[in-house]
C-alpha atoms as a PDB file:
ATOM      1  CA  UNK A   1     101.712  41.865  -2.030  1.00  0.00           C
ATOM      2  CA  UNK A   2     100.303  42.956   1.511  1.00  0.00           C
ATOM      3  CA  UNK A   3      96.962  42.278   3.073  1.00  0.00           C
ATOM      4  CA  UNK A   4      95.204  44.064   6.173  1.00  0.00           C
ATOM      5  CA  UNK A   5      94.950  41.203   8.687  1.00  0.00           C
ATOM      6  CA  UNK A   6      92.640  40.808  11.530  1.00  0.00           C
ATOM      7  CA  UNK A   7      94.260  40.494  15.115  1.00  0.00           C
ATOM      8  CA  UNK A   8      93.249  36.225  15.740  1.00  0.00           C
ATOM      9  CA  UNK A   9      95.518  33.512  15.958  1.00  0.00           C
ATOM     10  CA  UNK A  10      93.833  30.993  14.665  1.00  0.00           C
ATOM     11  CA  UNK A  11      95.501  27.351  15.378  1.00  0.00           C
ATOM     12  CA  UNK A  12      98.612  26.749  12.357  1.00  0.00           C
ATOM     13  CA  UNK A  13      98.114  30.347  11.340  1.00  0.00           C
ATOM     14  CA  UNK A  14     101.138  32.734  11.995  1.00  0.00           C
ATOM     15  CA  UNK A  15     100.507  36.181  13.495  1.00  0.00           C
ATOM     16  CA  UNK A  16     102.741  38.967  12.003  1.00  0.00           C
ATOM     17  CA  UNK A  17     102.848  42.718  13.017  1.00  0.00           C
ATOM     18  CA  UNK A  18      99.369  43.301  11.063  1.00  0.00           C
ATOM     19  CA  UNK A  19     100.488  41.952   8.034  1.00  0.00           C
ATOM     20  CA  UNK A  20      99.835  38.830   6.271  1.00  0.00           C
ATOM     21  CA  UNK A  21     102.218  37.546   3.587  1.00  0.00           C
ATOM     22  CA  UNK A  22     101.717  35.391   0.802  1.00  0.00           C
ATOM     23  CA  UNK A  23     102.627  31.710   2.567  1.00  0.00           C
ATOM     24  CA  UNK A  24     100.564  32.868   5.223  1.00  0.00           C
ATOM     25  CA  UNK A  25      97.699  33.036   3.401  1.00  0.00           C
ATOM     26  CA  UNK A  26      98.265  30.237   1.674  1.00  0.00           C
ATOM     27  CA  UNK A  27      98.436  28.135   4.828  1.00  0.00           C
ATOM     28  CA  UNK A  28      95.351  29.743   6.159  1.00  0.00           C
ATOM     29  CA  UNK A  29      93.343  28.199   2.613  1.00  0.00           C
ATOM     30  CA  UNK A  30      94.957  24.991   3.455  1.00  0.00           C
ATOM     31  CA  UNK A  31      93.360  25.023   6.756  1.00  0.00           C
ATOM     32  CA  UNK A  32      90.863  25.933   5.722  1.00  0.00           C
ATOM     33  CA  UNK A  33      90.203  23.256   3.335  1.00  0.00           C
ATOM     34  CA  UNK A  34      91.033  20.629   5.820  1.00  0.00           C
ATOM     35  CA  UNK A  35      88.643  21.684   8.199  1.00  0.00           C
ATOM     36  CA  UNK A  36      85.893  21.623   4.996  1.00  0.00           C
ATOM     37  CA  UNK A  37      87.127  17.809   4.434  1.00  0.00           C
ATOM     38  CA  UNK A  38      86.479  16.918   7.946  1.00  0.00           C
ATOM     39  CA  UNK A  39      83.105  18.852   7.999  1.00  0.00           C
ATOM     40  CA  UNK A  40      81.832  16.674   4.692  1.00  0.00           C
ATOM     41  CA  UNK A  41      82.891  14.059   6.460  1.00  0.00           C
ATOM     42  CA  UNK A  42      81.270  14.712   9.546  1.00  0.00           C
ATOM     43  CA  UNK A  43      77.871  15.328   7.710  1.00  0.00           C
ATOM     44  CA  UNK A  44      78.504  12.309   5.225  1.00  0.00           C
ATOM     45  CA  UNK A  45      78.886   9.750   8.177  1.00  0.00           C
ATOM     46  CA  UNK A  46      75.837  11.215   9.953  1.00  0.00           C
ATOM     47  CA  UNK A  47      73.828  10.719   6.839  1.00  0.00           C
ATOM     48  CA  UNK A  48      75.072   6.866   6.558  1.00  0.00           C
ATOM     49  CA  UNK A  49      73.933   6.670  10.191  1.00  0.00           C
ATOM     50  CA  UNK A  50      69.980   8.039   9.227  1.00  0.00           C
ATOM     51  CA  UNK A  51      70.043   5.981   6.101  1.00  0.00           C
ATOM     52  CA  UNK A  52      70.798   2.775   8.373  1.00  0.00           C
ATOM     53  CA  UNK A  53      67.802   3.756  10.742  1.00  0.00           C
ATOM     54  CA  UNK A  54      65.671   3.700   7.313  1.00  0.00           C
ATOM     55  CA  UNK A  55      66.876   0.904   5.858  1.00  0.00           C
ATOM     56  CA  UNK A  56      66.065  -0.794   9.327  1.00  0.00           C
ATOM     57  CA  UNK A  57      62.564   0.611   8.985  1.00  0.00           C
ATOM     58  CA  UNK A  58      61.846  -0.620   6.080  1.00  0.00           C
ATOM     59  CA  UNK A  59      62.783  -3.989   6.924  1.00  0.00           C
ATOM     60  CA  UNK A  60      60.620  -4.182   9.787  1.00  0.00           C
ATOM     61  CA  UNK A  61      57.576  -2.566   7.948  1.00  0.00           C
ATOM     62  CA  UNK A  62      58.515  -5.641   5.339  1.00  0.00           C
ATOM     63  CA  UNK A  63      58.626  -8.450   8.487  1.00  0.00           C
ATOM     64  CA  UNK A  64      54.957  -6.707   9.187  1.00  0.00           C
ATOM     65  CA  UNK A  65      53.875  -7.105   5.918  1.00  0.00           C
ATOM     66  CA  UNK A  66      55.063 -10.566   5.300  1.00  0.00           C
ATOM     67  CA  UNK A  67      53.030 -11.413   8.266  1.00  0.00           C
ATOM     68  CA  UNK A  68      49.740 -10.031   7.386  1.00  0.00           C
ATOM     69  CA  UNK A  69      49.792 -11.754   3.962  1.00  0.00           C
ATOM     70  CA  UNK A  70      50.782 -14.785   5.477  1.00  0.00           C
ATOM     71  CA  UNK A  71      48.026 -14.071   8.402  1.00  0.00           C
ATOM     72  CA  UNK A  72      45.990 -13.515   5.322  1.00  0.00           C
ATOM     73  CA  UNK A  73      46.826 -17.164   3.281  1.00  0.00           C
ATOM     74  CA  UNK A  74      46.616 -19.127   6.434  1.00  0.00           C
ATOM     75  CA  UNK A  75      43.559 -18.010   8.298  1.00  0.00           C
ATOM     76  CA  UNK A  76      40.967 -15.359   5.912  1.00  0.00           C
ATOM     77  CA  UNK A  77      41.387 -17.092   2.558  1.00  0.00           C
ATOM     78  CA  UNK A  78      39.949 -20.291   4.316  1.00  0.00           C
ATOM     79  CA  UNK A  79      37.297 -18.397   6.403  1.00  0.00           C
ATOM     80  CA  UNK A  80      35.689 -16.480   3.042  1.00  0.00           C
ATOM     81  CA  UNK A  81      36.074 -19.535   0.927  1.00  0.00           C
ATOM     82  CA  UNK A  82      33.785 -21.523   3.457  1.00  0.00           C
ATOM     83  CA  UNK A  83      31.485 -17.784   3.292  1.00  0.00           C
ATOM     84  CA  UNK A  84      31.696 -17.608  -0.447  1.00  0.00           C
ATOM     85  CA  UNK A  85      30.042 -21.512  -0.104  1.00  0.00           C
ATOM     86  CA  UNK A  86      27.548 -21.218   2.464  1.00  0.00           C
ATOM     87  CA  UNK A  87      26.060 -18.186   0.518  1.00  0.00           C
ATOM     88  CA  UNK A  88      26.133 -19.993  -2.765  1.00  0.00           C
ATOM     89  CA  UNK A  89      24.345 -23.222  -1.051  1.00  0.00           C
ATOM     90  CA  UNK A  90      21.814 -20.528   0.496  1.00  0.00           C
ATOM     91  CA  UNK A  91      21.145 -18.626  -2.861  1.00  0.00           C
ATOM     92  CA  UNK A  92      20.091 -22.418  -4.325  1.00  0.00           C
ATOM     93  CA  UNK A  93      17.974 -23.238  -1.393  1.00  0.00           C
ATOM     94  CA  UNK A  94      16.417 -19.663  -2.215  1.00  0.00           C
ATOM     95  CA  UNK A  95      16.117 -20.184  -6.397  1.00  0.00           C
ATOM     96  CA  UNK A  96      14.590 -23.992  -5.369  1.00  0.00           C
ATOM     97  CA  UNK A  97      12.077 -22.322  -2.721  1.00  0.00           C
ATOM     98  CA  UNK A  98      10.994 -19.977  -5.179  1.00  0.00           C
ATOM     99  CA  UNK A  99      10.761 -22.036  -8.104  1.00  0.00           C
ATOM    100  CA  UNK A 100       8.702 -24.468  -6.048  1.00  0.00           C
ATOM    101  CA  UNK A 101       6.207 -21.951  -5.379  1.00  0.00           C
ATOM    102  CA  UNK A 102       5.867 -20.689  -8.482  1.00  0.00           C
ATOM    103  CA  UNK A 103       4.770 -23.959 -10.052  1.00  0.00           C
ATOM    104  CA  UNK A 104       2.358 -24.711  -6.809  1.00  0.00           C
ATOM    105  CA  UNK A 105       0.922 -20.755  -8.009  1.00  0.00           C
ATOM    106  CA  UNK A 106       1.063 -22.025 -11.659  1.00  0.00           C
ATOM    107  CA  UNK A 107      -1.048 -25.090 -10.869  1.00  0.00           C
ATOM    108  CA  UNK A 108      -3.427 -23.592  -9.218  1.00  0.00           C
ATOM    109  CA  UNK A 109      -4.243 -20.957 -11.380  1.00  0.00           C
ATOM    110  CA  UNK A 110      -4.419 -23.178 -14.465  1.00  0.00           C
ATOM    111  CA  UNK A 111      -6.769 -25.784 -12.283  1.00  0.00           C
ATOM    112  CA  UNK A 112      -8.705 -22.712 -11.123  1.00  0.00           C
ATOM    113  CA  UNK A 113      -8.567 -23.448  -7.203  1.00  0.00           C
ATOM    114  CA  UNK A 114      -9.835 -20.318  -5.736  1.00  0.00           C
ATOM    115  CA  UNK A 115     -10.771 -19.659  -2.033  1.00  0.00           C
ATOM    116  CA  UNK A 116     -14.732 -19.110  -3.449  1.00  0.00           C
ATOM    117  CA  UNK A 117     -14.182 -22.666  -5.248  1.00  0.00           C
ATOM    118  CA  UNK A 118     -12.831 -24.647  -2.783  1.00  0.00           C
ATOM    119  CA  UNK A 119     -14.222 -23.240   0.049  1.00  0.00           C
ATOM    120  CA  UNK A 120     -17.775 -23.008   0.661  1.00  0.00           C
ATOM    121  CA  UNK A 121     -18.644 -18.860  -0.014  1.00  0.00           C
ATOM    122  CA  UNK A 122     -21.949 -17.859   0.461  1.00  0.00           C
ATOM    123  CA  UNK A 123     -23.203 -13.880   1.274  1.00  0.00           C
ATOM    124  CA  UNK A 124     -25.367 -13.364   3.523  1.00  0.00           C
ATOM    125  CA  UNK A 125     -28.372 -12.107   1.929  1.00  0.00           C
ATOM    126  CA  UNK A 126     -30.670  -8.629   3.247  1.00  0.00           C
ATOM    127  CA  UNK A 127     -32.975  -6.277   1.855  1.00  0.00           C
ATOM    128  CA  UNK A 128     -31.282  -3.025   2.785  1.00  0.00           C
ATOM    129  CA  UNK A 129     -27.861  -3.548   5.111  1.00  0.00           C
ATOM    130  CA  UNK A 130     -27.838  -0.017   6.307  1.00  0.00           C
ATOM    131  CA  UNK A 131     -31.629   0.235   7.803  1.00  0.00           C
ATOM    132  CA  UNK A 132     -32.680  -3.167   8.192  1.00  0.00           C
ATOM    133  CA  UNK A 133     -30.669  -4.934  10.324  1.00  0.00           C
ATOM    134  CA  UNK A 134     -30.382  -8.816   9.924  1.00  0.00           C
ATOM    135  CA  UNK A 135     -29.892 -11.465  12.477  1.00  0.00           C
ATOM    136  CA  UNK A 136     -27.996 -13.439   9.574  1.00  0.00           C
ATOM    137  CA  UNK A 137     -24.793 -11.232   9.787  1.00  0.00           C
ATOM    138  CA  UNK A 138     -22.487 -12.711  12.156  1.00  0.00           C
ATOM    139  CA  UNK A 139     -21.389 -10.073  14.981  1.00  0.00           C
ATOM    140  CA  UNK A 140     -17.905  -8.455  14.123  1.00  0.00           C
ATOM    141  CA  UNK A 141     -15.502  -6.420  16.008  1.00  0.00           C
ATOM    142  CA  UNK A 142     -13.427  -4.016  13.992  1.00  0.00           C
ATOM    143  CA  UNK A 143     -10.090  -3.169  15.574  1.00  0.00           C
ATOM    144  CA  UNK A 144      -7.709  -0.264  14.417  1.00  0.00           C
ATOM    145  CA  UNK A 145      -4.683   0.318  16.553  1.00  0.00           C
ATOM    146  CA  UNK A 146      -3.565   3.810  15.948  1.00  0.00           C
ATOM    147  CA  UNK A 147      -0.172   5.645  17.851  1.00  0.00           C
ATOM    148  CA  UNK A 148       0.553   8.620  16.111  1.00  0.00           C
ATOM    149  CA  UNK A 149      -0.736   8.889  13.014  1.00  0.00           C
ATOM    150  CA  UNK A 150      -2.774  12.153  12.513  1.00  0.00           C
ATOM    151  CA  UNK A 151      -2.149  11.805   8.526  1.00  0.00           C
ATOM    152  CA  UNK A 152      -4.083   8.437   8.087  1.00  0.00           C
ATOM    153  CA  UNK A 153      -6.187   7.931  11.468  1.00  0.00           C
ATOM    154  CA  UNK A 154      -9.381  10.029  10.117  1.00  0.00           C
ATOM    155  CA  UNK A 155      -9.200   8.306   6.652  1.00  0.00           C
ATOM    156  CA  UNK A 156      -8.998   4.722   8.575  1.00  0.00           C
ATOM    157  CA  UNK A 157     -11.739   5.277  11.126  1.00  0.00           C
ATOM    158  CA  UNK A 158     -14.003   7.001   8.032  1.00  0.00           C
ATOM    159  CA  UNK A 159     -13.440   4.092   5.808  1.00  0.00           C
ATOM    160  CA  UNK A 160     -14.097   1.480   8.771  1.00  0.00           C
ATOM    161  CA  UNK A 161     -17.378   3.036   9.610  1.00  0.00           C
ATOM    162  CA  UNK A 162     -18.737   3.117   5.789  1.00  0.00           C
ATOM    163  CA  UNK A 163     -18.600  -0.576   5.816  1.00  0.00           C
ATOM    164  CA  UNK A 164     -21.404  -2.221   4.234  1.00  0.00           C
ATOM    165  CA  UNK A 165     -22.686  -4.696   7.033  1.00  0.00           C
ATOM    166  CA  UNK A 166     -25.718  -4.061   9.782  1.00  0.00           C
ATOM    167  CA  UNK A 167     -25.085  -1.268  12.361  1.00  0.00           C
ATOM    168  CA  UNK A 168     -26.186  -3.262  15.041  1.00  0.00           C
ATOM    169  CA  UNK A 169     -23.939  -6.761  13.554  1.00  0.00           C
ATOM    170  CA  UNK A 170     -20.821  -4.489  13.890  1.00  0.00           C
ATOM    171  CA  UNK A 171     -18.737  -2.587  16.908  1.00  0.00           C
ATOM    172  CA  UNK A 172     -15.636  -0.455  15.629  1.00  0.00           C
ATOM    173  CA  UNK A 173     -12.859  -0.394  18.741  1.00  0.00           C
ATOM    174  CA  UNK A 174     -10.101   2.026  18.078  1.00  0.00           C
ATOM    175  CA  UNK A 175      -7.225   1.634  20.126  1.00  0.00           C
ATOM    176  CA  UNK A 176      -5.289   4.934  20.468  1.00  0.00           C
ATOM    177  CA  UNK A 177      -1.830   4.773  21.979  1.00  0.00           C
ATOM    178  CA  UNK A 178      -1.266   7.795  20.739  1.00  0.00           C
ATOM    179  CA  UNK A 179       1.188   9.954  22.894  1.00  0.00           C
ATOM    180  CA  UNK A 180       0.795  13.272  20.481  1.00  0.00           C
ATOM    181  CA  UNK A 181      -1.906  15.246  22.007  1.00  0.00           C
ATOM    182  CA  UNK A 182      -2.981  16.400  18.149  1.00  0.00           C
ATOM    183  CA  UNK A 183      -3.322  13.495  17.022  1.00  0.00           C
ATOM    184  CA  UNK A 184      -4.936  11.890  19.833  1.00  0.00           C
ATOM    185  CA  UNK A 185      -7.767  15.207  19.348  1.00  0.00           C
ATOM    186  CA  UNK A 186      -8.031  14.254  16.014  1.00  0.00           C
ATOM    187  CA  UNK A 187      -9.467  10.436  17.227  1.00  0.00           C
ATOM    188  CA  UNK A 188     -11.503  11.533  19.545  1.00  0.00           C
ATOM    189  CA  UNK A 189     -13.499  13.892  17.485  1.00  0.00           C
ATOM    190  CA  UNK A 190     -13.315  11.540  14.440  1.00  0.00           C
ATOM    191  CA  UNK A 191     -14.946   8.704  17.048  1.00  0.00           C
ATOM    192  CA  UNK A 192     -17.357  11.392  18.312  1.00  0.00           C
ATOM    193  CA  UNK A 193     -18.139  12.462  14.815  1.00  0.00           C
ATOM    194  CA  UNK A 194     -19.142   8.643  13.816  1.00  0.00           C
ATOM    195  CA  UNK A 195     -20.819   7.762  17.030  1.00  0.00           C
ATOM    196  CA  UNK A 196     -23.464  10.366  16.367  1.00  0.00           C
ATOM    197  CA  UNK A 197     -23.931   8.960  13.118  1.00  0.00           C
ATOM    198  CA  UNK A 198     -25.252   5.847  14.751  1.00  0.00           C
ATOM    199  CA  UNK A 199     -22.071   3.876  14.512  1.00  0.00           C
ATOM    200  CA  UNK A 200     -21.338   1.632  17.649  1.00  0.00           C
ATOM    201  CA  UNK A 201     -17.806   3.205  17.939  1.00  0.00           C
ATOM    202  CA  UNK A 202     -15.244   2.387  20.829  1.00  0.00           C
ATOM    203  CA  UNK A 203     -12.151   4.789  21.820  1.00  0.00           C
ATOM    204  CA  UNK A 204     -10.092   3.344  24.070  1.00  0.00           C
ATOM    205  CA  UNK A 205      -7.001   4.460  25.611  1.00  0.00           C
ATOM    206  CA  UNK A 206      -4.438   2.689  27.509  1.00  0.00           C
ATOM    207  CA  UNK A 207      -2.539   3.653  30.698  1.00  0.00           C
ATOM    208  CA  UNK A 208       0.715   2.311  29.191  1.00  0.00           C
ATOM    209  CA  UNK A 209       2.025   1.145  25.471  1.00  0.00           C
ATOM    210  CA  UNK A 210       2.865  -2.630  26.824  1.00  0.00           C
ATOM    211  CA  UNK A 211       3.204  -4.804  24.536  1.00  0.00           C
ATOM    212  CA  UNK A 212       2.936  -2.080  21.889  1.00  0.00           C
ATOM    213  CA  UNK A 213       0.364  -2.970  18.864  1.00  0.00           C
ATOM    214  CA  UNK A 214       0.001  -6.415  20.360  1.00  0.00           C
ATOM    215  CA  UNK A 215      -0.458  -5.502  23.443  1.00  0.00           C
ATOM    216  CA  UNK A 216      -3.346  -2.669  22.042  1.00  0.00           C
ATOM    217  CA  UNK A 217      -4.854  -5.372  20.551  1.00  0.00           C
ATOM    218  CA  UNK A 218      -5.401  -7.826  23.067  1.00  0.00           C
ATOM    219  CA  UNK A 219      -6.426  -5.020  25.890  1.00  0.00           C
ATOM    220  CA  UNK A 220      -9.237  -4.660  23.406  1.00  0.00           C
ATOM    221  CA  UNK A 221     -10.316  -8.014  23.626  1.00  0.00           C
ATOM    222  CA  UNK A 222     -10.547  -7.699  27.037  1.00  0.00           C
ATOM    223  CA  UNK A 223     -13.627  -5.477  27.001  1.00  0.00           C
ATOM    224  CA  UNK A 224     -17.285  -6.561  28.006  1.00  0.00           C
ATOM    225  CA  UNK A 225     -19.280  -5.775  24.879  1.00  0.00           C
ATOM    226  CA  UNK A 226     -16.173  -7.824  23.038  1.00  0.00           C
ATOM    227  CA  UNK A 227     -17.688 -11.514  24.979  1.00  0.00           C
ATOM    228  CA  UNK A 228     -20.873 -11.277  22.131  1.00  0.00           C
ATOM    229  CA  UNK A 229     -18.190 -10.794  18.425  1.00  0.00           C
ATOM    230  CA  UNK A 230     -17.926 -13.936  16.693  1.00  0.00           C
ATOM    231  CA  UNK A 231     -14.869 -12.655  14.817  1.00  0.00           C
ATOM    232  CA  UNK A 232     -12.370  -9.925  14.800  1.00  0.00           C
ATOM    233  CA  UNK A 233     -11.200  -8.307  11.804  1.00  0.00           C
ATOM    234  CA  UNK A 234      -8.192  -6.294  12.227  1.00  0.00           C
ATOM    235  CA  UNK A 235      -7.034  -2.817  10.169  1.00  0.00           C
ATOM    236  CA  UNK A 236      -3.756  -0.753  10.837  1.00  0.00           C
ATOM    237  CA  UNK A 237      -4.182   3.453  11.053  1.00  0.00           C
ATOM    238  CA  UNK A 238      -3.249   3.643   7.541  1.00  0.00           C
ATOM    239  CA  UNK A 239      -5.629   0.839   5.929  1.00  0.00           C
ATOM    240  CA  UNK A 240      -8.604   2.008   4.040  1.00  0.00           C
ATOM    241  CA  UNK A 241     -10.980  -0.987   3.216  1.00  0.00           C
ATOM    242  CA  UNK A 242     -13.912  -0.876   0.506  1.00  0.00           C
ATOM    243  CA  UNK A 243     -17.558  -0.949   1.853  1.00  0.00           C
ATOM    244  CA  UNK A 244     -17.945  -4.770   0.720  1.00  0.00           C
ATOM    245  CA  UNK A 245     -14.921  -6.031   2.433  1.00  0.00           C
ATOM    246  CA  UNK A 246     -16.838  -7.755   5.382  1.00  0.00           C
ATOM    247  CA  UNK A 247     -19.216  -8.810   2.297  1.00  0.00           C
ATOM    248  CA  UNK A 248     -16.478 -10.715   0.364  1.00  0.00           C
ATOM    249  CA  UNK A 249     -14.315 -12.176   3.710  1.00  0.00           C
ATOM    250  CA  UNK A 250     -16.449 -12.863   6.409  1.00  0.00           C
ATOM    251  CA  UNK A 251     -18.232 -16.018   4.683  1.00  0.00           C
ATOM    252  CA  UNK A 252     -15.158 -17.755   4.460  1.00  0.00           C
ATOM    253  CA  UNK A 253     -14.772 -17.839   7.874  1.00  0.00           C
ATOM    254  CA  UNK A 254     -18.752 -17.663   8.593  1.00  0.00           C
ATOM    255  CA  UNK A 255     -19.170 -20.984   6.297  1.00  0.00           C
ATOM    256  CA  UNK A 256     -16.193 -23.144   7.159  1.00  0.00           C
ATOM    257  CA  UNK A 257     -15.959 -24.383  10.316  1.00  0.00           C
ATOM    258  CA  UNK A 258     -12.343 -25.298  10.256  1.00  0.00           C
ATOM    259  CA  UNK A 259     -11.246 -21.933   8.721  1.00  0.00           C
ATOM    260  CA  UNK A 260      -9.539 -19.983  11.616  1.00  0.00           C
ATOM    261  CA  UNK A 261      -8.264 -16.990   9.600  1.00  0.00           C
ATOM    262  CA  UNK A 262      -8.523 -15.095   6.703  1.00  0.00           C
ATOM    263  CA  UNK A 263      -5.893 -13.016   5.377  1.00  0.00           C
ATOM    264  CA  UNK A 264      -6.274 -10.214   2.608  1.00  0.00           C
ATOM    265  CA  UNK A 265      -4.197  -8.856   0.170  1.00  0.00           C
ATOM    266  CA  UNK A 266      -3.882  -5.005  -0.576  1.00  0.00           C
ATOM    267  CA  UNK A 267      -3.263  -2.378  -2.922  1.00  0.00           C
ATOM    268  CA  UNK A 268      -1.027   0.768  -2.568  1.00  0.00           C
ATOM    269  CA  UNK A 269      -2.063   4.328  -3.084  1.00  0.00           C
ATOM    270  CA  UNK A 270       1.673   5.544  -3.649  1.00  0.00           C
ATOM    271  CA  UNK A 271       2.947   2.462  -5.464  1.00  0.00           C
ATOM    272  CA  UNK A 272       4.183   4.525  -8.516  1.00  0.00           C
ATOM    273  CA  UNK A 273       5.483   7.795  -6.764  1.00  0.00           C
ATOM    274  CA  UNK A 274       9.336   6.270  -7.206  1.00  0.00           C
ATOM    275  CA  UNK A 275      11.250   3.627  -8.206  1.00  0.00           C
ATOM    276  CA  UNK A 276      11.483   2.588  -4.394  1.00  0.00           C
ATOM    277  CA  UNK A 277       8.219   2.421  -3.824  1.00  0.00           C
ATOM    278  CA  UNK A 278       7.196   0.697  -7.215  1.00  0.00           C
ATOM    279  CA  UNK A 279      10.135  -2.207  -5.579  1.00  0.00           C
ATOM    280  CA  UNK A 280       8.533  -2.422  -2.072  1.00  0.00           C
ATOM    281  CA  UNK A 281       4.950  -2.964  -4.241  1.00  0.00           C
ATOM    282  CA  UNK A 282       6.530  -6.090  -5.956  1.00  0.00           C
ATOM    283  CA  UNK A 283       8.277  -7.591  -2.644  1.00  0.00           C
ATOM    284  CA  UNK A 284       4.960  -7.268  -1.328  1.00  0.00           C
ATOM    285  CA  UNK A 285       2.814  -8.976  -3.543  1.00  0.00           C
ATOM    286  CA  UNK A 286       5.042 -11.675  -4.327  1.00  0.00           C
ATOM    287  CA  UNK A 287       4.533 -12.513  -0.751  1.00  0.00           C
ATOM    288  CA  UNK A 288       0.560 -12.486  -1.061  1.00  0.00           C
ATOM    289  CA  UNK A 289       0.492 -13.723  -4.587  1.00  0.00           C
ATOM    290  CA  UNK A 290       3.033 -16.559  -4.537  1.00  0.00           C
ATOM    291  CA  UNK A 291       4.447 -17.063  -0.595  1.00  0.00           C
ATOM    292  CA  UNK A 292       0.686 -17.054   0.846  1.00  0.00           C
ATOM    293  CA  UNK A 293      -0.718 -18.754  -1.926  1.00  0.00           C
ATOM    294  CA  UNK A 294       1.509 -21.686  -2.391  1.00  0.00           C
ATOM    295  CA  UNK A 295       1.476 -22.450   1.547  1.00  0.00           C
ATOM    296  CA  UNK A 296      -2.481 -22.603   1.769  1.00  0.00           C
ATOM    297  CA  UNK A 297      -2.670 -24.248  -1.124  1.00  0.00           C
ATOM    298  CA  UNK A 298      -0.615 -26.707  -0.524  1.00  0.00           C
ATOM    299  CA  UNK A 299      -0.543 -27.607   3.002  1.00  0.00           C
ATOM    300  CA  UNK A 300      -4.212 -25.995   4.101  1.00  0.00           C
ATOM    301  CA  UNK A 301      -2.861 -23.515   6.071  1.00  0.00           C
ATOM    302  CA  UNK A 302      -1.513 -19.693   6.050  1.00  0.00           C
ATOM    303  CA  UNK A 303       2.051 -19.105   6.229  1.00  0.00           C
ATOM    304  CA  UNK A 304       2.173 -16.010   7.583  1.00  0.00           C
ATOM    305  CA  UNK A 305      -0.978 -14.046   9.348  1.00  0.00           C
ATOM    306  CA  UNK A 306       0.056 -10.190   9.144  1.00  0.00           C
ATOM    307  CA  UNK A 307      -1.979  -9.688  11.645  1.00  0.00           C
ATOM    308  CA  UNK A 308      -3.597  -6.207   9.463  1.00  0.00           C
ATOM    309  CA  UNK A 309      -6.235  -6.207   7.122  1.00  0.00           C
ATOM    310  CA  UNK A 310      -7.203  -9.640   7.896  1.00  0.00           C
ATOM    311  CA  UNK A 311     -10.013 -11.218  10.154  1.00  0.00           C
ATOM    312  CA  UNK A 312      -9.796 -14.042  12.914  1.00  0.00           C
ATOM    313  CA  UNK A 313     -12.290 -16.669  14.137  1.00  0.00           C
ATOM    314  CA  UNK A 314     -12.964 -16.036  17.778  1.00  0.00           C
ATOM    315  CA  UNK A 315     -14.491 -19.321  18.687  1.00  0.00           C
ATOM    316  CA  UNK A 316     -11.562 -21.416  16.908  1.00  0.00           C
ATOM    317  CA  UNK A 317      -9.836 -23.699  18.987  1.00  0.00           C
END
């Protein structure tokens, strides 16, 4: 049998004239074979070689991961049990607090101790509290801090100035921070609107927001025709008070000497828009209703002056 060669020489392969023969050939596959085997072997000790490397990474990722859970027994288990305690000592301070005030509320309602009960409430009496002015009304100053709030501010000042108490008993200061120019327009003519109804309005406007709402507020104070007020009642931009509220809170303060502040509660117009809002109703009156009521019940004093729809006794020391 004869086979066309090719004209190499490879290494342990025998060149004839052209011609291979049948032990040549056969050599040549033996060759061949042996240089498979030492390829396999090649790639097979290579591959022993990666799989090393990985078995080495995986022990170190295992050294990192013993360490975290041992980081983890020896240092955070401790650290969140003492958390998990502290919050479960706080939540029964909280459940005590509350179910202390609820039994002061409780009490009180059942023994009927309201403010007009306890304290001494009278109104002040007058024929016609629009045109006849009386000398019996106590002087108040009406202050509503407004910055920014075109939506509300008209509503506010219109509610303010159709409050049932003498025209000449009464001065309404609105303090407008406001930095939009619209809504600051909107003041202006709202003030300009009730001043020509006979209302003794105020507008005043600062140089400067210091002090913010505070700050407004005691700016105001500072005002000449302030010196003659015996109290100060005190509305945010979005507050809209019924005509008799000076009727129903000034005599507390008018009547008791030792009365330096009067804080009222308040209802929502868009309490039942969502369940959010129907939440933030509840939070709120549980402070008025229960918080409030409990601490002036109990120890004679308010707990917490919000410092909005509530009035203040100037000449309290």
């Amino acid at each position: 049998m004869l086979f066309v060669g090719v004209n190499m020489a490879p290494s342990g392969v025998i060149q004839s004239n052209g011609m291979w023969t049948e032990e040549e050939i056969l050599k040549l596959s033996l060759t061949l074979v042996s240089s498979v085997s030492v390829l396999s072997s090649l790639k097979c000790s290579a591959m022993a070689t990666s799989s090393d490397g990985l078995f080495a990474d995986m022990n170190f990722l295992g050294v990192i991961g013993y360490v975290l859970e041992q980081t983890r027994f020896i240092f955070l288990v401790p650290i969140l049990n003492v958390l998990v305690n502290l919050c479960q000592v706080i939540s029964l301070l909280l459940f005590i607090d509350a179910s202390y005030m609820a039994i002061v509320v409780a009490i009180v309602k059942l023994r009927g101790r309201t403010p007009e009960k306890v304290l001494r409430w009278e109104s002040f009496k007058t024929d016609d509290v629009e045109l006849a002015p009386s000398s019996n009304h106590p002087m108040v100053l009406i202050q509503i801090p407004i910055y920014n709030e075109r939506e509300v501010c008209q509503l506010s000042i219109g509610a303010v100035c159709k409050l049932s108490w003498p025209l000449d008993r009464m001065i309404v200061q609105v303090l407008d921070d406001s930095t939009d120019p619209h809504s600051k327009e909107l003041v202006r003519l709202e003030c300009k609107k009730w001043a020509s109804e006979g209302i003794n309005i105020k507008s005043e406007v600062r140089d400067s927001r210091n002090g913010y709402k505070a700050g407004a507020l005691t700016a105001g104070m500072r005002h000449s025709y302030v010196e003659g007020c015996e109290f100060v009642v005190i509305f945010d931009a979005d507050f809209q008070p019924e005509p008799d509220f000076l009727e129903r809170t000034v005599p507390f303060l008018a009547h008791n000497s030792e009365i330096a502040l009067v804080q009222a509660g308040w209802k929502y117009v868009n309490a039942d828009e969502c369940c959010m809002t129907r939440i933030q109703e509840m939070s709120l009156n549980y402070h008025f209703a229960v918080e409030q009521k409990s601490g002036s019940s109990i120890h004679g004093n308010i707990v917490d002056f919000r410092y909005c729809w509530g009035l203040e006794n100037l000449s309290f020391e």
